[in-house]
C-alpha atoms as a PDB file:
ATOM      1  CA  UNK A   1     -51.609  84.693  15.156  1.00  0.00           C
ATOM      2  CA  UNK A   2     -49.939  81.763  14.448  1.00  0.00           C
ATOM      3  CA  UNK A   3     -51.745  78.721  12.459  1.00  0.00           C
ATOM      4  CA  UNK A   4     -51.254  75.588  14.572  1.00  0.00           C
ATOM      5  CA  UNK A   5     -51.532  71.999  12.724  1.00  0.00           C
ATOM      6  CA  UNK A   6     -52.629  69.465  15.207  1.00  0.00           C
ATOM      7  CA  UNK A   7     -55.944  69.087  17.475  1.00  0.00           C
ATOM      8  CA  UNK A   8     -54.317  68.722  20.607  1.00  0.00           C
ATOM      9  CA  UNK A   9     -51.504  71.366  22.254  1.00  0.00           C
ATOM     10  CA  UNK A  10     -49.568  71.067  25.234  1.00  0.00           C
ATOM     11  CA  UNK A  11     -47.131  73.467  27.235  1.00  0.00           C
ATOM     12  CA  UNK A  12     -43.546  72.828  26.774  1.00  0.00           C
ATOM     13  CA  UNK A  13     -43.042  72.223  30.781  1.00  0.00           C
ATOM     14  CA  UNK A  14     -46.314  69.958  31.270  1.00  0.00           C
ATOM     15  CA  UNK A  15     -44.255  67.980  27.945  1.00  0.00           C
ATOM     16  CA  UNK A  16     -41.157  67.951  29.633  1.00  0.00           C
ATOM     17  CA  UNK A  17     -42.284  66.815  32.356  1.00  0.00           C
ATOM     18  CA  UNK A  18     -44.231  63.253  31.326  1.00  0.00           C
ATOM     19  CA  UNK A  19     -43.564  63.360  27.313  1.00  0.00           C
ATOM     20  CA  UNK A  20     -43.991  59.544  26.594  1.00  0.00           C
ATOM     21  CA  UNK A  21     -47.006  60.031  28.725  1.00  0.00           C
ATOM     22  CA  UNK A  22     -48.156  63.123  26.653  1.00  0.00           C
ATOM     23  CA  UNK A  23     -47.864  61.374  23.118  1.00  0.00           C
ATOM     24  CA  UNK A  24     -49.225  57.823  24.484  1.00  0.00           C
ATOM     25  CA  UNK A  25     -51.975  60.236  25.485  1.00  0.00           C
ATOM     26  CA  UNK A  26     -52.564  62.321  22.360  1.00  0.00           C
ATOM     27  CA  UNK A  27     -53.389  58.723  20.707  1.00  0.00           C
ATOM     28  CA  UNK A  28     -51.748  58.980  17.798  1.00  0.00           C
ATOM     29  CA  UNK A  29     -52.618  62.270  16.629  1.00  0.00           C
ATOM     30  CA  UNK A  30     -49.990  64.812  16.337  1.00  0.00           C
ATOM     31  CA  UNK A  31     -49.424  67.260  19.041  1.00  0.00           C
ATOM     32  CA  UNK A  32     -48.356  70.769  19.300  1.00  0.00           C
ATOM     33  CA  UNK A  33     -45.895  71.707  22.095  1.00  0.00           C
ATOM     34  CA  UNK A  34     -46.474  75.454  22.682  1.00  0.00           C
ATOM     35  CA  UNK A  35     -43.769  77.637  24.156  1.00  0.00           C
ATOM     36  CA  UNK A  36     -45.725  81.431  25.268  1.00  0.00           C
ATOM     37  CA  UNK A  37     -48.912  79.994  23.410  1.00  0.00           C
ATOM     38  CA  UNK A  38     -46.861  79.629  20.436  1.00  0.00           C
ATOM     39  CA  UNK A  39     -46.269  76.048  18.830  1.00  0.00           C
ATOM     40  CA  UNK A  40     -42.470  75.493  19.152  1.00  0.00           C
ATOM     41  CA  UNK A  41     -42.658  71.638  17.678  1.00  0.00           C
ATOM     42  CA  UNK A  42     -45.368  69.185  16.651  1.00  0.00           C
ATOM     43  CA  UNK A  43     -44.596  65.161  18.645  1.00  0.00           C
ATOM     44  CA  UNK A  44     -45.535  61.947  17.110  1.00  0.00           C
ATOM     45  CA  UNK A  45     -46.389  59.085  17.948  1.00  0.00           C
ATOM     46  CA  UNK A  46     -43.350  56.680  16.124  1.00  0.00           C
ATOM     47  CA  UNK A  47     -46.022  54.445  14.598  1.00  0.00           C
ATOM     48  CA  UNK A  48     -47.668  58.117  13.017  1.00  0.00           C
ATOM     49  CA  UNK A  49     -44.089  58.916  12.055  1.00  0.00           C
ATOM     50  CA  UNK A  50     -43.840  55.566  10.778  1.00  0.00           C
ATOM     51  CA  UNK A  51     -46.702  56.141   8.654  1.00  0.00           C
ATOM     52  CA  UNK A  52     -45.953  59.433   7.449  1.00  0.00           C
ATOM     53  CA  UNK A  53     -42.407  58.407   6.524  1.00  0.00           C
ATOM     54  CA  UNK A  54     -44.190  55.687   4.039  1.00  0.00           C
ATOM     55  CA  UNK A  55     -46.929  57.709   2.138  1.00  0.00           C
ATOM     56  CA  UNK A  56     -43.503  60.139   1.338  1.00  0.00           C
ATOM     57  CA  UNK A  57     -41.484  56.886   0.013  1.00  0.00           C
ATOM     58  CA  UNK A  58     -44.648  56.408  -2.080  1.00  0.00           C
ATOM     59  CA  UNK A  59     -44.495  59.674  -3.379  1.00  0.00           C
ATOM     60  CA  UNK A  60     -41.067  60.029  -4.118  1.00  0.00           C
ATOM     61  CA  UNK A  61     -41.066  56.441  -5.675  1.00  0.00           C
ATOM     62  CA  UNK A  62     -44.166  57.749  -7.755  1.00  0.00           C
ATOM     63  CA  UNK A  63     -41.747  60.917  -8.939  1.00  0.00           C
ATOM     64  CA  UNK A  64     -39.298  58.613  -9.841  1.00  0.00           C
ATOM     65  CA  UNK A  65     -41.643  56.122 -12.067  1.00  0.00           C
ATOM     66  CA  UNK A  66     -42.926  59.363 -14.070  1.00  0.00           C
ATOM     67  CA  UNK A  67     -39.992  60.562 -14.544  1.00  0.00           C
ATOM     68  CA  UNK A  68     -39.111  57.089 -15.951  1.00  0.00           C
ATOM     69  CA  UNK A  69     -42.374  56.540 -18.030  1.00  0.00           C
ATOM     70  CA  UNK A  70     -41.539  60.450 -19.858  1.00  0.00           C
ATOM     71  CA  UNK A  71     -38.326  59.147 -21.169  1.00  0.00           C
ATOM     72  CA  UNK A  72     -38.256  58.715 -24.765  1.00  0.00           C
ATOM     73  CA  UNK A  73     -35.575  55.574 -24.751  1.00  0.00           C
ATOM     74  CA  UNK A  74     -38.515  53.409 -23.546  1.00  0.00           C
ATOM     75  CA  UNK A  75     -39.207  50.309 -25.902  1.00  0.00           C
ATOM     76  CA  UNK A  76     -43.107  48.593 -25.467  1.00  0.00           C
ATOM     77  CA  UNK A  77     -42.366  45.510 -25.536  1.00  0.00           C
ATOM     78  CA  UNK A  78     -45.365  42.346 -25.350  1.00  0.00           C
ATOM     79  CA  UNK A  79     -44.887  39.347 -22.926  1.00  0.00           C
ATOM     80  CA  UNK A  80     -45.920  37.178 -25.393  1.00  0.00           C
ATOM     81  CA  UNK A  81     -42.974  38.579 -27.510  1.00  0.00           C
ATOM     82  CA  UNK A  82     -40.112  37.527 -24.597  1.00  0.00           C
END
């Protein structure tokens, strides 16, 4: 059995059929498109895509700032001293 990661399925031929319908419908949740009662691929919504594509920029930006911070080149330096 196959784990699927979304609250709402769909077959791949009712999808086809009407799939801006389908993800207008699914109300910005994701949506598994099942192929044989298997998922096949997950559809977003583009703002849910949008959003996703953000929190990852914040993570990788995050990775990059530690990364940063662990260097040993880094100086303190006061505000009051510029």
């Amino acid at each position: 059995m196959e784990t699927i990661f979304a609250d709402r399925t769909v077959s791949i031929s009712a999808f086809k059929a009407r799939p801006a319908q389908i993800v207008e419908d699914a109300a910005g949740k994701p949506l598994a498109v099942l192929s044989h009662n298997k998922p096949v691929f997950y559809a977003l919504s583009a703002k849910l895509f949008e959003k996703i594509a953000d929190i990852l920029d914040d993570y990788e930006m995050a990775e990059l700032i530690q990364a940063r911070l662990a260097d040993p080149k880094i100086v303190d330096v006061s505000i009051d001293d510029l």
